[in-house]
Protein backbone atom coordinates (compact mmCIF):
# COMPACT_ATOMS: atom_id res chain seq x y z
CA UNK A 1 -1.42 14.78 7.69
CA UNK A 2 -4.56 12.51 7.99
CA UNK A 3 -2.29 10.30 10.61
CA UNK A 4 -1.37 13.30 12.90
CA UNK A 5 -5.26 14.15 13.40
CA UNK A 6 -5.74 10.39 14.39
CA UNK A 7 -3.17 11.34 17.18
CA UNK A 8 -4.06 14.29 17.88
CA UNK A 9 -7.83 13.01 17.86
CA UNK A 10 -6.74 10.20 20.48
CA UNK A 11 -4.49 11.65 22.39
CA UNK A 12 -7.04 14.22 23.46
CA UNK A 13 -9.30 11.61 24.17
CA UNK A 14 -7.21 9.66 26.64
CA UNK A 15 -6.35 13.00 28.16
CA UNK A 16 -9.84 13.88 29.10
CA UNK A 17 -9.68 10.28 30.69
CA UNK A 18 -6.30 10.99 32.49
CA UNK A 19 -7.76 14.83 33.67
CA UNK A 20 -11.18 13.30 34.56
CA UNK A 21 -9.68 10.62 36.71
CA UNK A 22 -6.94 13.38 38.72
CA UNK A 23 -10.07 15.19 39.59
CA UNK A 24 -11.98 12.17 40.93
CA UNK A 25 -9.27 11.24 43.29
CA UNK A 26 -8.34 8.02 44.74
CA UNK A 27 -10.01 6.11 42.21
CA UNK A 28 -8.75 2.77 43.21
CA UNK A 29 -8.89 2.65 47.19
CA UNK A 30 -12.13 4.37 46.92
CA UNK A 31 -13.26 1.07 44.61
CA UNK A 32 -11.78 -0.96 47.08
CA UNK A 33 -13.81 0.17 49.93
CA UNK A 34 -16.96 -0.32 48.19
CA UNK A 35 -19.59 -3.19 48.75
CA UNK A 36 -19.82 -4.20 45.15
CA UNK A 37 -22.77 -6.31 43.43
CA UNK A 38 -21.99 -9.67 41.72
CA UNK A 39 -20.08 -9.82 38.64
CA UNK A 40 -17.99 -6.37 40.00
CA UNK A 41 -14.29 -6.71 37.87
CA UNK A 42 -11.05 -5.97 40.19
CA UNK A 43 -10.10 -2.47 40.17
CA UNK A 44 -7.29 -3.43 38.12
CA UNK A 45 -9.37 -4.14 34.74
CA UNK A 46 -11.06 -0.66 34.75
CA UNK A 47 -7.78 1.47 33.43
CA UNK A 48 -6.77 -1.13 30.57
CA UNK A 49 -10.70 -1.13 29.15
CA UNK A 50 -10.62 2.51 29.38
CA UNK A 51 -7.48 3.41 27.77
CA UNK A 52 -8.98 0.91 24.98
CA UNK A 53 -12.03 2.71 24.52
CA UNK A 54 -10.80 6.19 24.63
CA UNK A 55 -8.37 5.02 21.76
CA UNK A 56 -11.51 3.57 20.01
CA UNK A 57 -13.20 6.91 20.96
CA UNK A 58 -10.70 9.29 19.44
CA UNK A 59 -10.77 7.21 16.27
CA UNK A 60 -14.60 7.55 16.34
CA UNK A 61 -13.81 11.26 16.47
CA UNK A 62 -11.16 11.55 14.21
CA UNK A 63 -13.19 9.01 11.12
CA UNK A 64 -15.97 12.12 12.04
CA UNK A 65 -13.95 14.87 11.81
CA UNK A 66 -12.12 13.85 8.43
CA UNK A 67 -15.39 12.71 6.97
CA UNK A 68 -16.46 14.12 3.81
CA UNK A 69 -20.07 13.58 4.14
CA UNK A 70 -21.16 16.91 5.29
CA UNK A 71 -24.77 16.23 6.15
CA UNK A 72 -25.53 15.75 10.14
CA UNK A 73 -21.40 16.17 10.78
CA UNK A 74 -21.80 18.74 12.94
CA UNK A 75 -24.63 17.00 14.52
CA UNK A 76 -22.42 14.21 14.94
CA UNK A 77 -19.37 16.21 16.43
CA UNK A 78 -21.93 17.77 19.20
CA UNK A 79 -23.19 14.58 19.99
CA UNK A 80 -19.61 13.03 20.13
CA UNK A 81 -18.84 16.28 22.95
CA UNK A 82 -22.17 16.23 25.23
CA UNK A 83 -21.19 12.33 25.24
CA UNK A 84 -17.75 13.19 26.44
CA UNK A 85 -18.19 15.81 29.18
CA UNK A 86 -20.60 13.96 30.61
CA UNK A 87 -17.85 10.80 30.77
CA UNK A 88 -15.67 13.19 31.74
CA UNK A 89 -18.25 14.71 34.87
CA UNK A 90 -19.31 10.83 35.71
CA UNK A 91 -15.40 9.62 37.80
CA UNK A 92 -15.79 13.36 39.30
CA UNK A 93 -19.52 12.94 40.59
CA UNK A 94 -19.11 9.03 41.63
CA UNK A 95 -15.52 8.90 42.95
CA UNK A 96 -14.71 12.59 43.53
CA UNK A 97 -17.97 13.97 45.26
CA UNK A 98 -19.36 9.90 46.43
CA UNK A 99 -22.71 10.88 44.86
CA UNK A 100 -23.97 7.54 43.34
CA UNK A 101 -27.14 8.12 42.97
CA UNK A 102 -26.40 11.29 40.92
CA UNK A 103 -23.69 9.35 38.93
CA UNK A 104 -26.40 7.10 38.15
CA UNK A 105 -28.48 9.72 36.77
CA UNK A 106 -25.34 10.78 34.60
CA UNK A 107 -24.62 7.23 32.92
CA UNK A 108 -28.29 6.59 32.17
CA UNK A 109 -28.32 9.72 30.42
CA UNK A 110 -24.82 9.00 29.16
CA UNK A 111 -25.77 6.16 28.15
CA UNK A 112 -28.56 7.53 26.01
CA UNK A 113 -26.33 10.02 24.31
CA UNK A 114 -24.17 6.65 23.10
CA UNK A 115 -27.60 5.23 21.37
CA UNK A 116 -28.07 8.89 20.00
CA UNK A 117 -24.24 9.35 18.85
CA UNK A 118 -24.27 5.45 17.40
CA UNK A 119 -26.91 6.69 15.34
CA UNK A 120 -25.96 9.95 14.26
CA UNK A 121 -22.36 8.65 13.77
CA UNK A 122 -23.53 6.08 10.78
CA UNK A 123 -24.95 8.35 8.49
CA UNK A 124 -21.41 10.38 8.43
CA UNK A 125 -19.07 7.40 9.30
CA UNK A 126 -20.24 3.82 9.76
CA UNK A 127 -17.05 2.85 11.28
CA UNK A 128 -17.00 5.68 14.09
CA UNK A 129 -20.39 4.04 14.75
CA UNK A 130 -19.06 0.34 15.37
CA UNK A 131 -16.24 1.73 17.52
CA UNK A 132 -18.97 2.96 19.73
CA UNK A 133 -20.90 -0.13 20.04
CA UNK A 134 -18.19 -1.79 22.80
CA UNK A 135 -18.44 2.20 24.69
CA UNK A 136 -22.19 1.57 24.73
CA UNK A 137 -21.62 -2.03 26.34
CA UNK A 138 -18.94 -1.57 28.50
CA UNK A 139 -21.50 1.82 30.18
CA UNK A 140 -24.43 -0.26 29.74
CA UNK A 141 -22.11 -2.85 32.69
CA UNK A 142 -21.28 0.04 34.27
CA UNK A 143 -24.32 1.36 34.94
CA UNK A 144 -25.75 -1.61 36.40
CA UNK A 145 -22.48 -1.76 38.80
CA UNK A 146 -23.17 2.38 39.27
CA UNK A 147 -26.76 1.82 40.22
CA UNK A 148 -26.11 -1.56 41.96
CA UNK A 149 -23.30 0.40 44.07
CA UNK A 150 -25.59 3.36 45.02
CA UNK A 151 -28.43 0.78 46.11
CA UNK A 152 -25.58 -1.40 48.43
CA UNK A 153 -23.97 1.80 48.94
């Protein structure tokens, strides 16, 4: 049973990734068209490290949910959703509405919520918490290429 909550757990994960990105639009010519800052990854990288991290981030969820410390769980489970709808707003604001600046607002904050949920997410599962901890770098890059695009931009 434990296995089909994993699945469940990451397959709703990558959805919100796969919904979030519809909504955004033309994610890739969009990219494309973009005066970038140094160290800006081809288009082509951004799908593969996502798909990685939402698996790592429905794990996160699903090591939460099937904890059986109690104390700050449902702490942790409200920090793991104001995390996600704002990942799921930021492609929508920055791709879908071309407001960088406000998408830069978003990750910082999102960003923030990562620290918070990294946190939080130890004293229920210490593992959920490590498979954060490449979320939290991988935002930290792409808010410096966010901000760095909305300055060029």
């Amino acid at each position: 049973m434990k296995w089909l909550i994993w699945l469940l757990s990451v397959i709703g994960i990558e959805l919100t990734g796969v919904v979030s990105s519809y909504f955004a639009g033309d994610i890739s010519s969009m990219y494309q068209a973009l005066e970038k800052p140094p160290l800006s990854p081809p288009g082509s990288i951004f799908g593969l490290m996502w798909t990685i991290l939402y698996a790592m981030m429905g794990t996160s969820l699903f090591l939460l949910i099937t904890s059986e410390i109690k104390k700050g769980k449902a702490t942790a489970i409200v920090l793991f959703t104001l995390q996600q709808v704002l990942n799921f707003s930021w492609s929508i604001i920055f791709f879908g509405g071309d407001h960088f600046w406000l998408a830069s607002v978003v990750i910082v904050v999102l960003i923030l919520l990562i620290v918070a949920c990294i946190k939080f997410f130890h004293r229920v599962s210490p593992l959920a918490s490590y498979l954060f901890l490449p979320y939290l770098l991988w935002c930290l890059f792409a808010g410096y290429l966010c901000i760095s695009i909305a300055i060029l931009n």
